[in-house]
PDB file of N, CA and C in Angstrom:
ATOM      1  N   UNK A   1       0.850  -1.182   0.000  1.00  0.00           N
ATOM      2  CA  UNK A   1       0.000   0.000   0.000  1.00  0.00           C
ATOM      3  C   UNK A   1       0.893   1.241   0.000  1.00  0.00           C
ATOM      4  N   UNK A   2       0.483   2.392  -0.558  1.00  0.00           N
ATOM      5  CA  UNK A   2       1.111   3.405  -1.100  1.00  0.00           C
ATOM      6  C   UNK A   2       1.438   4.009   0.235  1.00  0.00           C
ATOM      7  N   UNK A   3       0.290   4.537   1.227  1.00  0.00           N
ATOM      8  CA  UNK A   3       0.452   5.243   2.245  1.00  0.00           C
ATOM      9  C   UNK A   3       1.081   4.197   3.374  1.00  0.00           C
ATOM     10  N   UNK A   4       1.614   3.087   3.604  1.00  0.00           N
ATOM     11  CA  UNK A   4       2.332   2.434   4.704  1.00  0.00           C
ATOM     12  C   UNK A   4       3.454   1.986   4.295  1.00  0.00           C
ATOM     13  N   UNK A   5       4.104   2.755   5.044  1.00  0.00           N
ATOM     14  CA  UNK A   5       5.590   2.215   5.417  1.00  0.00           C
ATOM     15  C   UNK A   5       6.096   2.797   6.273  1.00  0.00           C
ATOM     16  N   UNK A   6       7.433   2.510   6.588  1.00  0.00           N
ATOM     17  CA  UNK A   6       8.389   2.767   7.483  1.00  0.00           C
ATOM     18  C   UNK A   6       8.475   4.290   7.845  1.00  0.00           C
ATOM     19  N   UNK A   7       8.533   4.504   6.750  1.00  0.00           N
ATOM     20  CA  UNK A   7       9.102   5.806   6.799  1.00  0.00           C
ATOM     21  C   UNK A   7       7.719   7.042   7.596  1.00  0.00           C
ATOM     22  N   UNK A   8       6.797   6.672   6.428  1.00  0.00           N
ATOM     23  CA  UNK A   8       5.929   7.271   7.577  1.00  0.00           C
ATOM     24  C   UNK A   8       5.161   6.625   8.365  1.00  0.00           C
ATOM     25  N   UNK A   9       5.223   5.967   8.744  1.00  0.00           N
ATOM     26  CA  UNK A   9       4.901   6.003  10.375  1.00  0.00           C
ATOM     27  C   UNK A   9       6.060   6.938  10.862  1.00  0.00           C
ATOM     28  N   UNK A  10       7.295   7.130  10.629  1.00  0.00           N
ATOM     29  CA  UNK A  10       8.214   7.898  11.617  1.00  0.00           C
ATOM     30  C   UNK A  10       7.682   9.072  11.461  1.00  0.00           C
ATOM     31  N   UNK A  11       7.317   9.762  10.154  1.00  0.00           N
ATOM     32  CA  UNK A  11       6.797  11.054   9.695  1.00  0.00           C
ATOM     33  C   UNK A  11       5.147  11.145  10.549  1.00  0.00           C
ATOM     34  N   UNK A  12       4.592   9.976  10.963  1.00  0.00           N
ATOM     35  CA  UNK A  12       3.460  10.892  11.299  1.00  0.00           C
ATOM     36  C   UNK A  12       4.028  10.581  12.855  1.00  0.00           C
ATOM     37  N   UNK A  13       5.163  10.178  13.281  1.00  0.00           N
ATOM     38  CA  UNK A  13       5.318   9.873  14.767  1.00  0.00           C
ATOM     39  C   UNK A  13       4.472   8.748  15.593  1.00  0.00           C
ATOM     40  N   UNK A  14       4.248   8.260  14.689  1.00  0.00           N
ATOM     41  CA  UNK A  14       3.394   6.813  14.941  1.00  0.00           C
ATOM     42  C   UNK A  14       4.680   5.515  15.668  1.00  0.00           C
ATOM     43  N   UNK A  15       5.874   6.102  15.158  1.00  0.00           N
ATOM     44  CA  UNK A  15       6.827   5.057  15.492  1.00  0.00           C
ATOM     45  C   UNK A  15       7.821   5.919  16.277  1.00  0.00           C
ATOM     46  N   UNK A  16       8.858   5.821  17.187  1.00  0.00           N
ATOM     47  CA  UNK A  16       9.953   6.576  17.116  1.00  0.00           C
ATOM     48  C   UNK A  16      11.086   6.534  16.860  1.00  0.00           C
ATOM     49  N   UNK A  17      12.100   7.677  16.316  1.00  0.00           N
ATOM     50  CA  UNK A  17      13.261   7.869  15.864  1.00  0.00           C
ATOM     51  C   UNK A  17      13.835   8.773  16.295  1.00  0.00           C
ATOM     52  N   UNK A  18      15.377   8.984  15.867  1.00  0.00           N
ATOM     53  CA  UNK A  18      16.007   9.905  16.264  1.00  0.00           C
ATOM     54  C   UNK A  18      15.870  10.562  15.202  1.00  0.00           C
ATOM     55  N   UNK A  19      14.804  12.051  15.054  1.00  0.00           N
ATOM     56  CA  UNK A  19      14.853  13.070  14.400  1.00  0.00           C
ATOM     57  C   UNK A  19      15.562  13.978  14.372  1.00  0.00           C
ATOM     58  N   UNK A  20      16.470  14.498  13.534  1.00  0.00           N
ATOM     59  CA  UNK A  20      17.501  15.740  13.852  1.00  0.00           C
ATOM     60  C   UNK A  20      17.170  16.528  12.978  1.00  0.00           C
ATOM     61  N   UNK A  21      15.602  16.866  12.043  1.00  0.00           N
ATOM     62  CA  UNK A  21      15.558  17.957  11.488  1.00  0.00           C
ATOM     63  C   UNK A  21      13.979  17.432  10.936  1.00  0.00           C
ATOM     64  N   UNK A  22      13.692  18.663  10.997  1.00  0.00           N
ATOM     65  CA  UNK A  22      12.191  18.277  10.521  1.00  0.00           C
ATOM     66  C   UNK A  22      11.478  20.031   9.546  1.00  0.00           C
ATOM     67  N   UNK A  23      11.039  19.686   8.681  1.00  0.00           N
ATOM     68  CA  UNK A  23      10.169  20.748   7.967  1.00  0.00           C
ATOM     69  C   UNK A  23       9.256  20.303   7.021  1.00  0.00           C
ATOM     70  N   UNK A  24       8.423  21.211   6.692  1.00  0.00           N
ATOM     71  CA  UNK A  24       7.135  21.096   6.026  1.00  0.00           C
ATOM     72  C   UNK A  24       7.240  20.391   4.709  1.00  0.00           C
ATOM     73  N   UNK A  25       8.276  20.178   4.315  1.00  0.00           N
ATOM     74  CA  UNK A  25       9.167  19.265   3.278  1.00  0.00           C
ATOM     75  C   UNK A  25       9.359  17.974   3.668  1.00  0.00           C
ATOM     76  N   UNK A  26       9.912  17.785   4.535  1.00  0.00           N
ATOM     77  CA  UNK A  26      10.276  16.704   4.868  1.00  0.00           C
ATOM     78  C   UNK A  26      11.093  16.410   6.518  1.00  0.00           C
ATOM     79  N   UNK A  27      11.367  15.325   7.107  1.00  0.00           N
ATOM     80  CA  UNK A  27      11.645  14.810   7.580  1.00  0.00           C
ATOM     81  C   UNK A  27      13.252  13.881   7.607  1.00  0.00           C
ATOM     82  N   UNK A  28      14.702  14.346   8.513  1.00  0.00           N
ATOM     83  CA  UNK A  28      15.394  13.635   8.843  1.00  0.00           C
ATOM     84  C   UNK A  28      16.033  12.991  10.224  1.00  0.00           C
ATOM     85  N   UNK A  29      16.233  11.438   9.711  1.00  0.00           N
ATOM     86  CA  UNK A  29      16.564  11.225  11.352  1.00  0.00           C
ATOM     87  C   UNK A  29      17.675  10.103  10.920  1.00  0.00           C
ATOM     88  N   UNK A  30      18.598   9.926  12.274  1.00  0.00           N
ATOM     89  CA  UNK A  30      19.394   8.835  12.430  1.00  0.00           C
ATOM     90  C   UNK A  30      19.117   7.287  11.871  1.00  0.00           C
ATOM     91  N   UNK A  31      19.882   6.677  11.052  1.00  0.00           N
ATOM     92  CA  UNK A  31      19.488   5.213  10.558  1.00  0.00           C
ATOM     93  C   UNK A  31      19.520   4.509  11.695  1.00  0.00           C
ATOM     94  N   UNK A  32      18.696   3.532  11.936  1.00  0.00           N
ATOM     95  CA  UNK A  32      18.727   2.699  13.173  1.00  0.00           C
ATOM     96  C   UNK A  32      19.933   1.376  12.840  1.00  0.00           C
ATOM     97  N   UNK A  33      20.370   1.060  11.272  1.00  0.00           N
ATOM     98  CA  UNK A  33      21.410   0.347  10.822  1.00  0.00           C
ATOM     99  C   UNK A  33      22.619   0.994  10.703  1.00  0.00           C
ATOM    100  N   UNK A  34      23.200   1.647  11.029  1.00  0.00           N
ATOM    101  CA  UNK A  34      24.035   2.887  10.335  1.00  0.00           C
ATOM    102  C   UNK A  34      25.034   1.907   9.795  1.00  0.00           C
ATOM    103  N   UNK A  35      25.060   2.819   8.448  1.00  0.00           N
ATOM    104  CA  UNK A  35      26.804   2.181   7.596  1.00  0.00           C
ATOM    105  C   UNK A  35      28.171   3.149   7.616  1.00  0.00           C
ATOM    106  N   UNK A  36      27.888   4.044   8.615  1.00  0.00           N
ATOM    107  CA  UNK A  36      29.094   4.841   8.475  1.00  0.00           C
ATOM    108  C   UNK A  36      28.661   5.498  10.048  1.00  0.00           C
ATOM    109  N   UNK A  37      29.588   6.232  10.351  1.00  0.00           N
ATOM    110  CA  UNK A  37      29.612   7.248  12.019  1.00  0.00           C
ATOM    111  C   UNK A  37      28.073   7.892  11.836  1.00  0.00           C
ATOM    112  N   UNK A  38      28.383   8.778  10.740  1.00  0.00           N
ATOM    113  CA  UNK A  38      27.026   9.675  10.216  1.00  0.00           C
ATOM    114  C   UNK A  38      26.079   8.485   9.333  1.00  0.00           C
ATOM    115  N   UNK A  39      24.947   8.698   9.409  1.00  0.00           N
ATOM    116  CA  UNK A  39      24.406   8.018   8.663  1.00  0.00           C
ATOM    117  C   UNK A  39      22.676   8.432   8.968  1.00  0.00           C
ATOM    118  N   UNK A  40      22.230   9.005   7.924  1.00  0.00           N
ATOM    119  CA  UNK A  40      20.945   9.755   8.497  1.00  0.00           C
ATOM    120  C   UNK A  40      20.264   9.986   6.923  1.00  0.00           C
ATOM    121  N   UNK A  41      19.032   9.393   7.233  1.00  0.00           N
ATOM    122  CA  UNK A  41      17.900   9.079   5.977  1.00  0.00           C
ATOM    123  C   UNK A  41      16.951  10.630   5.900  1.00  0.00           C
ATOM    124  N   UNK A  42      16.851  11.203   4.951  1.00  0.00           N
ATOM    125  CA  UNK A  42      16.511  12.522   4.644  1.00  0.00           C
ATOM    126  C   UNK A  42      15.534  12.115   3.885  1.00  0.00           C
ATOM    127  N   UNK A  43      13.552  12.191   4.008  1.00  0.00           N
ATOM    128  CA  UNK A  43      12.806  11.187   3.843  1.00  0.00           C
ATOM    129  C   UNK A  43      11.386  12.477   3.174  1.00  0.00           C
ATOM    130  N   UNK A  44      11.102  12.461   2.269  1.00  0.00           N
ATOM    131  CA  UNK A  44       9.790  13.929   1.790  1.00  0.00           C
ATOM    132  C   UNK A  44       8.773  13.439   2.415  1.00  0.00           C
ATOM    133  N   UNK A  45       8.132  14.388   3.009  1.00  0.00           N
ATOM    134  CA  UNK A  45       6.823  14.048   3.628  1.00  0.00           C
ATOM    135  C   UNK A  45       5.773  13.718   2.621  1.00  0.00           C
ATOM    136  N   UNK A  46       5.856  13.548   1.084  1.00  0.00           N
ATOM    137  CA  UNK A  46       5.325  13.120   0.175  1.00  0.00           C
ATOM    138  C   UNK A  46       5.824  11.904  -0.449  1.00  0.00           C
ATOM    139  N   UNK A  47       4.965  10.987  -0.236  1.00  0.00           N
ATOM    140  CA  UNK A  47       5.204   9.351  -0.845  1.00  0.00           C
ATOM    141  C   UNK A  47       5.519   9.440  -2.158  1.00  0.00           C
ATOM    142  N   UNK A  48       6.608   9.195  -2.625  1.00  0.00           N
ATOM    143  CA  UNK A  48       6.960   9.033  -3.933  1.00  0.00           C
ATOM    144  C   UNK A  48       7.605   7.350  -3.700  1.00  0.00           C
ATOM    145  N   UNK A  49       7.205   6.573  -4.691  1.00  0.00           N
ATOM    146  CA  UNK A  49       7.988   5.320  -4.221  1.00  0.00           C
ATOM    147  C   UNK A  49       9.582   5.055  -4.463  1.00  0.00           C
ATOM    148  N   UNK A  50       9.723   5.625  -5.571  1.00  0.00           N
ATOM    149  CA  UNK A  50      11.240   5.481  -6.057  1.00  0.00           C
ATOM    150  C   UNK A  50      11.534   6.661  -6.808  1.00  0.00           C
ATOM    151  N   UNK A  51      13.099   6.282  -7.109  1.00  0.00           N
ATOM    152  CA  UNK A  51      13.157   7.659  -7.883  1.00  0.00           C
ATOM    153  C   UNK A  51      12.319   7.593  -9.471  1.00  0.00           C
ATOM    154  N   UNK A  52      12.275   6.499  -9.861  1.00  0.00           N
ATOM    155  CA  UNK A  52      11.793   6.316 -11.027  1.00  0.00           C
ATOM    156  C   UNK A  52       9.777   6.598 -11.370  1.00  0.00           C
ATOM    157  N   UNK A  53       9.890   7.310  -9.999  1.00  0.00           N
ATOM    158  CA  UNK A  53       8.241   7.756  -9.958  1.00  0.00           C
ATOM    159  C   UNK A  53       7.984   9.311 -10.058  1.00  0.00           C
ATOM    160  N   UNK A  54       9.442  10.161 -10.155  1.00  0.00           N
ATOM    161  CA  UNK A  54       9.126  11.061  -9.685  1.00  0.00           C
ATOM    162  C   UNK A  54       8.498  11.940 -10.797  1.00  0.00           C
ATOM    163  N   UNK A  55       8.121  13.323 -10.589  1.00  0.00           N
ATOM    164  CA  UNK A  55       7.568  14.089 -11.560  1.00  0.00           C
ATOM    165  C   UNK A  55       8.101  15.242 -11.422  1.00  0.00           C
ATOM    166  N   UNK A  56       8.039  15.958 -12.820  1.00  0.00           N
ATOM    167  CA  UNK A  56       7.956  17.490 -12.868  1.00  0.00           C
ATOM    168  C   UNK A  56       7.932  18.275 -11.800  1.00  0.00           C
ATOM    169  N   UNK A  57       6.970  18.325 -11.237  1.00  0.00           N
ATOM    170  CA  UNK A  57       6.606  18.993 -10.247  1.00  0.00           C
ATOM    171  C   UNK A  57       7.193  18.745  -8.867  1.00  0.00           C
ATOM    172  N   UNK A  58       7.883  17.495  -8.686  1.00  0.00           N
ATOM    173  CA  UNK A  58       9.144  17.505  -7.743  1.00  0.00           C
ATOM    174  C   UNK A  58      10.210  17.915  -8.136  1.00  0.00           C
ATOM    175  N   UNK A  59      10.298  18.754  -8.730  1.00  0.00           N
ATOM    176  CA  UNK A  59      11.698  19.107  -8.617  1.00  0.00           C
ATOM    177  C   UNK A  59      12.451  19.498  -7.262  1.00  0.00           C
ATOM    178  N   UNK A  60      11.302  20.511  -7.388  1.00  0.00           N
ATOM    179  CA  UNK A  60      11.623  21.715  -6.305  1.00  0.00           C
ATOM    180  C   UNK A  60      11.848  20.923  -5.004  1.00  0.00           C
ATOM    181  N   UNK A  61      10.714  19.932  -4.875  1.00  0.00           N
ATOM    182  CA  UNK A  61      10.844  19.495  -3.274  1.00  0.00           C
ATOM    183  C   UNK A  61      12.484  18.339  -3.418  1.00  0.00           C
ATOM    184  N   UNK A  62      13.142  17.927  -4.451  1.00  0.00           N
ATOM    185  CA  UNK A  62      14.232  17.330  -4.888  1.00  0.00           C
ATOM    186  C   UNK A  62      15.415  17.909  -4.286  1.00  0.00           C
ATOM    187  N   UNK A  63      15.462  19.219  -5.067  1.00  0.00           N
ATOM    188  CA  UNK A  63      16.463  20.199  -4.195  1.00  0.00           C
ATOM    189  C   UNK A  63      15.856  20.439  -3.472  1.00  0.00           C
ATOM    190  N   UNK A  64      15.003  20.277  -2.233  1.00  0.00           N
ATOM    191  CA  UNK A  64      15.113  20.869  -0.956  1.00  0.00           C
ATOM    192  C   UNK A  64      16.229  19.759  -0.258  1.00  0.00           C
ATOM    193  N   UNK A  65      15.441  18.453  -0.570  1.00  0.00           N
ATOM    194  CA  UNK A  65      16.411  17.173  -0.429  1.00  0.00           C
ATOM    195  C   UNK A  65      18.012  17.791   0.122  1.00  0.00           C
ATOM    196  N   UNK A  66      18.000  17.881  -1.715  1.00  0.00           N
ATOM    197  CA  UNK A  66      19.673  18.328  -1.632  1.00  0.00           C
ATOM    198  C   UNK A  66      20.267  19.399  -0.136  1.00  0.00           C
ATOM    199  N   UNK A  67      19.651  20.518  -0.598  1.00  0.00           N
ATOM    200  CA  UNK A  67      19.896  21.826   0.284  1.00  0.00           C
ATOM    201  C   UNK A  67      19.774  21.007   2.085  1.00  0.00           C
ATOM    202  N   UNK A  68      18.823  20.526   2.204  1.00  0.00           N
ATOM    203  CA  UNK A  68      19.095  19.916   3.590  1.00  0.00           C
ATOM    204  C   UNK A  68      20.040  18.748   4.048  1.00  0.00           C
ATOM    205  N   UNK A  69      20.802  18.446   2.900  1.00  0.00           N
ATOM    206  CA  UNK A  69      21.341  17.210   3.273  1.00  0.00           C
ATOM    207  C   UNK A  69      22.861  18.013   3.335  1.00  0.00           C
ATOM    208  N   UNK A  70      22.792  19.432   2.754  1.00  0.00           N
ATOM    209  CA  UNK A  70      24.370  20.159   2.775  1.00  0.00           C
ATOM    210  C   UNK A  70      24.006  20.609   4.278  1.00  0.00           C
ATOM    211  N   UNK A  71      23.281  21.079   4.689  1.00  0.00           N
ATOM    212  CA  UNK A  71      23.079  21.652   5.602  1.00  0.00           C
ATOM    213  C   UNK A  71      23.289  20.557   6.903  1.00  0.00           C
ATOM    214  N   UNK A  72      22.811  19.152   6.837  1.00  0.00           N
ATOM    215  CA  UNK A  72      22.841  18.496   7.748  1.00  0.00           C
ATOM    216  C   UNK A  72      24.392  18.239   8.166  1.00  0.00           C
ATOM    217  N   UNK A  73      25.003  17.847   6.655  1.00  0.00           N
ATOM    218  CA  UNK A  73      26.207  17.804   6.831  1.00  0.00           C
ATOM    219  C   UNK A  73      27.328  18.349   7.196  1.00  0.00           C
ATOM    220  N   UNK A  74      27.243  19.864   7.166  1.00  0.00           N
ATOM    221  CA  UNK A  74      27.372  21.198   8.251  1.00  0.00           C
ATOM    222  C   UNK A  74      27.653  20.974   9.441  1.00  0.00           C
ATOM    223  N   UNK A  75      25.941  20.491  10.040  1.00  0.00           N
ATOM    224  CA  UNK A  75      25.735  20.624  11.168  1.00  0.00           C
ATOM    225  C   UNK A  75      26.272  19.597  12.124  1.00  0.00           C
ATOM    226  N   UNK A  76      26.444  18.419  11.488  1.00  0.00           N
ATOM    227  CA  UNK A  76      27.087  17.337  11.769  1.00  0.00           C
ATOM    228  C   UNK A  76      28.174  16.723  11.787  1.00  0.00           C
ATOM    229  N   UNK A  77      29.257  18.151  11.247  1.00  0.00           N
ATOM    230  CA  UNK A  77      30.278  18.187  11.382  1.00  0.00           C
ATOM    231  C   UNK A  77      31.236  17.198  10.074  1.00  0.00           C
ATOM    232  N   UNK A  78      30.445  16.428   9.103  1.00  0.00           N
ATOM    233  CA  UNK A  78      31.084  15.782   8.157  1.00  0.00           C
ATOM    234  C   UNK A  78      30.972  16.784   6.669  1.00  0.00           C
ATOM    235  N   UNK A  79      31.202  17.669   6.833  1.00  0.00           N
ATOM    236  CA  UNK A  79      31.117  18.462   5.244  1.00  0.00           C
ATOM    237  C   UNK A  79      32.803  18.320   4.815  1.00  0.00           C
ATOM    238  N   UNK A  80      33.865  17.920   5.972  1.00  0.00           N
ATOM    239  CA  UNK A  80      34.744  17.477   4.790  1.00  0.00           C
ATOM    240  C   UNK A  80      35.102  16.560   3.995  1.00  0.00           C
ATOM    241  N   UNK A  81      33.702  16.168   3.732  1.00  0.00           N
ATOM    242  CA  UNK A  81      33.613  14.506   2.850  1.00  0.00           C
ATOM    243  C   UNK A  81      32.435  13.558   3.397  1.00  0.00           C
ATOM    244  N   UNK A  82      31.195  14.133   2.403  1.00  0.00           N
ATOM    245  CA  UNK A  82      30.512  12.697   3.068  1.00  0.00           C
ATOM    246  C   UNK A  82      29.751  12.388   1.538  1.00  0.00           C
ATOM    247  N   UNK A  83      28.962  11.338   1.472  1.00  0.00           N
ATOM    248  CA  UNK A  83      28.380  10.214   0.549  1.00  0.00           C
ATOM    249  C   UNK A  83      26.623  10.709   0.493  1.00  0.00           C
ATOM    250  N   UNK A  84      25.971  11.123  -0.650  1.00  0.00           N
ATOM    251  CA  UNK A  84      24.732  10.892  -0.569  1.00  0.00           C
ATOM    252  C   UNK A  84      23.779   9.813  -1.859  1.00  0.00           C
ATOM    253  N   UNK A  85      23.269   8.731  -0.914  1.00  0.00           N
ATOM    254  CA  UNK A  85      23.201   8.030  -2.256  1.00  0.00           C
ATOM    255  C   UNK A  85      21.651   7.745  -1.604  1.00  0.00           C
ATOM    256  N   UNK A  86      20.867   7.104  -3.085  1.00  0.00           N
ATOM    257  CA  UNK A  86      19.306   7.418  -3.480  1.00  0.00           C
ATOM    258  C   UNK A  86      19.467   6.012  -4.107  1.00  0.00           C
ATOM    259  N   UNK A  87      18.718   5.121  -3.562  1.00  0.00           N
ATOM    260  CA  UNK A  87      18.593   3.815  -4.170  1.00  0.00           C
ATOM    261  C   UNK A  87      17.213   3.884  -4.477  1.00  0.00           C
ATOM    262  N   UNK A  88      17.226   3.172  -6.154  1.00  0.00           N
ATOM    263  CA  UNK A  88      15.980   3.076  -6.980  1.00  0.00           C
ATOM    264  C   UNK A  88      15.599   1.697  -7.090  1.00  0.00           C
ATOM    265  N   UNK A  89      14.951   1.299  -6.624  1.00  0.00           N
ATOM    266  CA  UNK A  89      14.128  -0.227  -7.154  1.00  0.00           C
ATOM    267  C   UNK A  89      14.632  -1.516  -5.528  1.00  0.00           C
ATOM    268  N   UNK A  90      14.575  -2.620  -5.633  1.00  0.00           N
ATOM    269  CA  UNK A  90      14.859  -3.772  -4.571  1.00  0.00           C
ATOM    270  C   UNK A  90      16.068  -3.776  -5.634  1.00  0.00           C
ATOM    271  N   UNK A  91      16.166  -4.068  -6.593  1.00  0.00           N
ATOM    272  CA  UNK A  91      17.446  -4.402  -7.534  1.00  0.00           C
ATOM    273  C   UNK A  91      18.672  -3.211  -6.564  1.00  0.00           C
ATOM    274  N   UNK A  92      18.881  -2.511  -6.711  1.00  0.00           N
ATOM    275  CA  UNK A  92      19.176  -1.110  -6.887  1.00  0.00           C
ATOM    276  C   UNK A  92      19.679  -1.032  -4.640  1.00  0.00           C
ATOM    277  N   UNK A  93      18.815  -2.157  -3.890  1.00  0.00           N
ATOM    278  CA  UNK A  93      19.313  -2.217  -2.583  1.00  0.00           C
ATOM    279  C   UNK A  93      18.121  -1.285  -1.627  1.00  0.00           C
ATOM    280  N   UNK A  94      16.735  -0.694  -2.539  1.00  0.00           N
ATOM    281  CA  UNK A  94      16.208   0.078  -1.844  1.00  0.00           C
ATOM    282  C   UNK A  94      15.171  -0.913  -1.271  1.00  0.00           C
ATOM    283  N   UNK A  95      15.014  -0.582   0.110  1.00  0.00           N
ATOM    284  CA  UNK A  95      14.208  -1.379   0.783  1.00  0.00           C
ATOM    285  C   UNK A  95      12.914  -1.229   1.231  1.00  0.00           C
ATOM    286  N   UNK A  96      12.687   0.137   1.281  1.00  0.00           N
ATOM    287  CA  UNK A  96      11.303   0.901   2.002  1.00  0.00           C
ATOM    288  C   UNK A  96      10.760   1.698   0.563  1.00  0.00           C
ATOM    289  N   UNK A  97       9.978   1.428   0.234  1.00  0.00           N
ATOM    290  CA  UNK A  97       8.919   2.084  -1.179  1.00  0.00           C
ATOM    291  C   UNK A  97       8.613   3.717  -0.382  1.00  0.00           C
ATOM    292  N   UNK A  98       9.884   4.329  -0.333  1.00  0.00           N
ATOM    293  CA  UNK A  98       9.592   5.701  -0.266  1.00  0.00           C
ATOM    294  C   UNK A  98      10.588   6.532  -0.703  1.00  0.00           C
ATOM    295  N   UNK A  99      10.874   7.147  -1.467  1.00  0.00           N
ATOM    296  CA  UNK A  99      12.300   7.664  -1.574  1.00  0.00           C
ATOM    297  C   UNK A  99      12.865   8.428  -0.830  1.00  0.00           C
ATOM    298  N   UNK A 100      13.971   8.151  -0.535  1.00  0.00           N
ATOM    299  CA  UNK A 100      14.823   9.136   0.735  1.00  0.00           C
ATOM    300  C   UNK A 100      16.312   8.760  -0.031  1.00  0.00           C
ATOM    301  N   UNK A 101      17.230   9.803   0.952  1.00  0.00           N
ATOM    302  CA  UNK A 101      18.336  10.508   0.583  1.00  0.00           C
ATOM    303  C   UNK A 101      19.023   9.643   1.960  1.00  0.00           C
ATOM    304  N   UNK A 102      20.102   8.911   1.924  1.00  0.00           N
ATOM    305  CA  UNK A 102      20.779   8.448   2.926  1.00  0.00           C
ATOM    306  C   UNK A 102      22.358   9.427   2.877  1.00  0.00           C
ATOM    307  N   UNK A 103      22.607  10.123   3.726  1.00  0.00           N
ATOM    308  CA  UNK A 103      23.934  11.308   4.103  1.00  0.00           C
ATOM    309  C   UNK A 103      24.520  10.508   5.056  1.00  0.00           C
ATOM    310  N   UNK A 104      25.722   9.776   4.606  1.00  0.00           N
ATOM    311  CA  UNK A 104      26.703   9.044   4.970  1.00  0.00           C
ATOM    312  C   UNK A 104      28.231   9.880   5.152  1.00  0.00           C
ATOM    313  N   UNK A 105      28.451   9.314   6.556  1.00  0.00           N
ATOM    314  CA  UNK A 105      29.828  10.329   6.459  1.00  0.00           C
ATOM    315  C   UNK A 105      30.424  10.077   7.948  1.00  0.00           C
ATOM    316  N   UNK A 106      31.916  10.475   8.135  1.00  0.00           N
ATOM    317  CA  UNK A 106      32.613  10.272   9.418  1.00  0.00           C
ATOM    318  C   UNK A 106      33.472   9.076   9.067  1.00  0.00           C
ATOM    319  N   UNK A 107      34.027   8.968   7.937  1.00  0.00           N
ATOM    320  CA  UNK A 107      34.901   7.872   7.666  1.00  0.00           C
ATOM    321  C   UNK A 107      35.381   8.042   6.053  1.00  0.00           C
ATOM    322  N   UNK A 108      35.890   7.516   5.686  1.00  0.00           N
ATOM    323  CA  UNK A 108      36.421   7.197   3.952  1.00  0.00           C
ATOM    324  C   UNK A 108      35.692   6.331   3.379  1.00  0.00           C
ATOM    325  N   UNK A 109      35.391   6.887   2.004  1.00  0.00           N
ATOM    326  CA  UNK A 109      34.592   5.826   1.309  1.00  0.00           C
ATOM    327  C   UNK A 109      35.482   5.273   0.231  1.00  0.00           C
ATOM    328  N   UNK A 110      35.568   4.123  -0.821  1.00  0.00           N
ATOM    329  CA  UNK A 110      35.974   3.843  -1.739  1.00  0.00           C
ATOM    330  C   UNK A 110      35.270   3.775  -2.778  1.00  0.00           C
ATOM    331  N   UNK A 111      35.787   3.665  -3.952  1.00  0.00           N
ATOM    332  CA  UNK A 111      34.927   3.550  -5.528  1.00  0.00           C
ATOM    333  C   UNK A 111      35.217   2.589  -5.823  1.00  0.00           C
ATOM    334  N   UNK A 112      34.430   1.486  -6.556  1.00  0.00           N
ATOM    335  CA  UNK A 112      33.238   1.761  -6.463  1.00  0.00           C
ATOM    336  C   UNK A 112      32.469   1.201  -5.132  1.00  0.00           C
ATOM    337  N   UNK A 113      31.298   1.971  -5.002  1.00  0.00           N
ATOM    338  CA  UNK A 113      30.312   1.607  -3.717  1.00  0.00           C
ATOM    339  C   UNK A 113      29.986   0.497  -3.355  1.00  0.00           C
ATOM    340  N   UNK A 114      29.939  -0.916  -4.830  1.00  0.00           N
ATOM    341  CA  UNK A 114      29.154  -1.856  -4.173  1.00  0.00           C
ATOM    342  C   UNK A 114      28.906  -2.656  -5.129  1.00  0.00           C
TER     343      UNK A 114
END
């Protein structure tokens, strides 16, 4: 179902998480798996399932994505090097039918990812 998942339930606070930023856009909080020191899922308060759903008219809320994930990374002290990656499909490693932005960081990454 379109409207259940993971993600929101955290967005309507139905579940809890560690939130470290929240706006009328969207929603970010701490991964409860983390793959790196930093590791924090940046999640639109609008269900889009993948990236391969998105539209026109997200752009805008796309770059907010972006703009908050520089900002998180700021705040979190990893802006001298961190990872933002957007997995599309179960192929692709995405697990929750919502699209979000995972901001990885506090360590070295290598190429390729995986």
């Amino acid at each position: 179902m379109l409207g259940d998942n993971i993600f929101l339930k955290i967005i309507e606070k139905k579940i809890p998480a560690r939130i470290i930023h929240e706006d009328e856009h969207c929603v970010a909080f701490h991964d409860i798996n983390p793959q790196a020191p930093v590791h924090v899922l940046i999640v639109p308060r609008k269900v889009i399932p993948t990236h391969a759903d998105i539209k026109a008219e997200d752009c805008e809320l796309l770059g907010h994505l972006h703009l908050v994930a520089a900002q998180l990374a700021e705040k979190l002290g990893i802006n001298d090097g961190y990872r933002l990656v957007l997995n599309c499909k179960e192929r692709a490693g995405q697990t929750v039918p919502h699209l979000h932005l995972h901001l990885l960081g506090g360590r070295n990454f290598t190429w390729p990812p995986g």
